[in-house]
Protein backbone atom coordinates (compact mmCIF):
# COMPACT_ATOMS: atom_id res chain seq x y z
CA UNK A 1 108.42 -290.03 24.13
CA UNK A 2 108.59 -289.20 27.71
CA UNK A 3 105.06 -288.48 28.05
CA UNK A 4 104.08 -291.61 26.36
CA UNK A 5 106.15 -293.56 29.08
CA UNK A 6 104.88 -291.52 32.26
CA UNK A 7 101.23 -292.86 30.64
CA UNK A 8 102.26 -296.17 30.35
CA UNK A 9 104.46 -296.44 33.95
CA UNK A 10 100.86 -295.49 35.47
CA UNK A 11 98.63 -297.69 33.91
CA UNK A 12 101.40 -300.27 34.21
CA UNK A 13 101.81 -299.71 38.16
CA UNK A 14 98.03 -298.32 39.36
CA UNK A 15 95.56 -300.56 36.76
CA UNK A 16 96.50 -303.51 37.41
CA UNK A 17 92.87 -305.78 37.54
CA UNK A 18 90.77 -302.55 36.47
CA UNK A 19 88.59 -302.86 33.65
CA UNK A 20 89.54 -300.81 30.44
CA UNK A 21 92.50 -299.12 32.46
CA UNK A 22 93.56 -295.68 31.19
CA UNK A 23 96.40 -293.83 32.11
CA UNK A 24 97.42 -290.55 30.84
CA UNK A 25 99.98 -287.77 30.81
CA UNK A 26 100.23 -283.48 30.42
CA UNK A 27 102.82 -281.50 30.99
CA UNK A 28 102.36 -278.16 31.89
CA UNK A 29 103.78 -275.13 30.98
CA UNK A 30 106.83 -275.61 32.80
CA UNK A 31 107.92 -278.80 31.98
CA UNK A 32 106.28 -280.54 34.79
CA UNK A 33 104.49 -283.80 34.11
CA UNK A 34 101.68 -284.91 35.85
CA UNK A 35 99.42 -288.17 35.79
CA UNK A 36 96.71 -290.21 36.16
CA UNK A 37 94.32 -293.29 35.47
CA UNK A 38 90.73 -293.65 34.41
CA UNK A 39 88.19 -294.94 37.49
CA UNK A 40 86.11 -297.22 35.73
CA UNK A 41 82.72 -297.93 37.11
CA UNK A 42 79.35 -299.49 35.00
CA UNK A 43 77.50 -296.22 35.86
CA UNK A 44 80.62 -294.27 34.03
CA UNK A 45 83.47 -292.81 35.49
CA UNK A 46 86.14 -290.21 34.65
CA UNK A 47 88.30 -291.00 32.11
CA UNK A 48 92.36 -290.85 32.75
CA UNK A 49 92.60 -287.36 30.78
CA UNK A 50 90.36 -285.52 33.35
CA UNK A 51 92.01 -287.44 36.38
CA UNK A 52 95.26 -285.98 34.92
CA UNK A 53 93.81 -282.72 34.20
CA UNK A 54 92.41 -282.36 37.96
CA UNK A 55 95.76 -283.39 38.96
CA UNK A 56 97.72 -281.19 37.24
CA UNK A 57 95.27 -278.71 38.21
CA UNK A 58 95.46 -279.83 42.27
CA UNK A 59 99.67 -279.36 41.76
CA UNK A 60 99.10 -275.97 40.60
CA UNK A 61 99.39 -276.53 36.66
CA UNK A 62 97.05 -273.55 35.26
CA UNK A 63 98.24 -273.88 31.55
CA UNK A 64 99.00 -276.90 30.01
CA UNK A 65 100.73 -278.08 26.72
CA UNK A 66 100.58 -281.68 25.73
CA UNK A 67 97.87 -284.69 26.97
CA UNK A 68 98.52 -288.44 25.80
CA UNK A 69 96.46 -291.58 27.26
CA UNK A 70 97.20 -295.01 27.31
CA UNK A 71 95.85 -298.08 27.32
CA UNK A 72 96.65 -300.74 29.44
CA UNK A 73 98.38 -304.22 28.56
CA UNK A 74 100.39 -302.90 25.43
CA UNK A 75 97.38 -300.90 23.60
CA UNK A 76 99.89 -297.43 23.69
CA UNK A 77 98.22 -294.48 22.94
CA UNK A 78 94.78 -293.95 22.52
CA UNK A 79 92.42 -290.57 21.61
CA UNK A 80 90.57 -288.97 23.62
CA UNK A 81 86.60 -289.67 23.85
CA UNK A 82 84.43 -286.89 22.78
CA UNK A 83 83.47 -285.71 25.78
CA UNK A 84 87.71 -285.17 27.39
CA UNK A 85 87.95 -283.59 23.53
CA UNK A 86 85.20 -281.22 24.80
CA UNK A 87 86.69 -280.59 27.95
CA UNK A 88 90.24 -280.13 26.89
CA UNK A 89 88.86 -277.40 24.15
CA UNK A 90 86.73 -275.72 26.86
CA UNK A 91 89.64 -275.42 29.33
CA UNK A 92 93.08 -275.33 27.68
CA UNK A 93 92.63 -274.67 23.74
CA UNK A 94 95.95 -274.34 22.63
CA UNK A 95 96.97 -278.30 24.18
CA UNK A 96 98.22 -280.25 21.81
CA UNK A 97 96.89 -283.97 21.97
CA UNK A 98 99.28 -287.18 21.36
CA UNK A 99 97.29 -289.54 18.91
CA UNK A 100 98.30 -292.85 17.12
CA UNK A 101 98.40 -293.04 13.58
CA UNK A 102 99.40 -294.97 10.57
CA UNK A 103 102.35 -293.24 10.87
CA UNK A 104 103.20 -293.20 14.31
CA UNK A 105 102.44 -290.98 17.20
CA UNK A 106 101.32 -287.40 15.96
CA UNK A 107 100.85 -284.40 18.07
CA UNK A 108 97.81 -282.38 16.94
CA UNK A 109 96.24 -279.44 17.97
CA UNK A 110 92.85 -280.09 19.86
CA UNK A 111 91.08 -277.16 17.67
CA UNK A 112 91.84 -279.82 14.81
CA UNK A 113 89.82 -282.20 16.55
CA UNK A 114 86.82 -280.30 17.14
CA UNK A 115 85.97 -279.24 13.72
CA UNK A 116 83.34 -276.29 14.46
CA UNK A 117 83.09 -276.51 18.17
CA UNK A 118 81.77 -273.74 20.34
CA UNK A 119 83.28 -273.34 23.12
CA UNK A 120 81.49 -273.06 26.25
CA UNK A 121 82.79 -270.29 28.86
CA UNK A 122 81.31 -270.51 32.83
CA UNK A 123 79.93 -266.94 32.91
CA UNK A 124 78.83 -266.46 29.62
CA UNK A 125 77.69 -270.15 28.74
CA UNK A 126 78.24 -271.41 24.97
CA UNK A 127 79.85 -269.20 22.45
CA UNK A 128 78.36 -268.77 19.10
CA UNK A 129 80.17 -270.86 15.98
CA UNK A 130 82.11 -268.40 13.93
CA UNK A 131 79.62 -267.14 10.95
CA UNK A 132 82.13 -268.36 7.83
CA UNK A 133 82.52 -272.12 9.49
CA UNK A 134 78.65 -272.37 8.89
CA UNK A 135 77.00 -272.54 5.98
């Protein structure tokens, strides 16, 4: 998958003696790709999604489709952590999200991974949960 590849070229090129090195992939609504790696430091760091996402953002991406990272030295794709599934729910809900299976690489909608998530909106701060998804 070309996605999967423009993930792996990056890490491949750019992480070379990083710790943990992430790089990642989303194309935007227009078929553009854009990239980016993870900046690991011990206090944290952004992961590789959100260096993508600002990225994509920076070239002028406003909606975007399809997200995959992955790892460096042959670990291939990798899911998000919960806090770029957050983000990527927050900011672009309809993305789809490349994740490794038993059966190969999936694509899954990020909704699915954020079983009842509120989303959380800069003016009007969290949104409630939708009544029938809580008991």
């Amino acid at each position: 998958m070309e996605l999967i590849e423009y993930a792996r070229r990056t890490v491949d090129l750019h992480g070379e003696g990083l710790v943990h090195s992430m790089g990642a992939a989303v194309r935007d609504q227009e078929g553009r790709i854009h990239g980016g790696i993870n900046l690991f430091h011990f206090t944290g760091g952004p992961c590789a999604e959100l260096v993508t996402l600002g990225n994509a953002r920076a070239q002028g991406a406003r909606e975007l489709s399809t997200i995959v990272a992955v790892g460096d030295e042959g670990r291939g794709p990798v899911g998000p952590c919960g806090r770029c599934r957050q983000i990527l729910f927050d900011y672009h809900p309809r993305i789809r999200v490349l994740l490794p299976t038993e059966n190969g690489v999936k694509s899954v909608r990020i909704i699915d991974l954020m079983p009842l998530a509120a989303r959380w909106d800069a003016v009007e701060g969290t949104q409630p949960f939708a009544a029938d998804a809580v008991e």
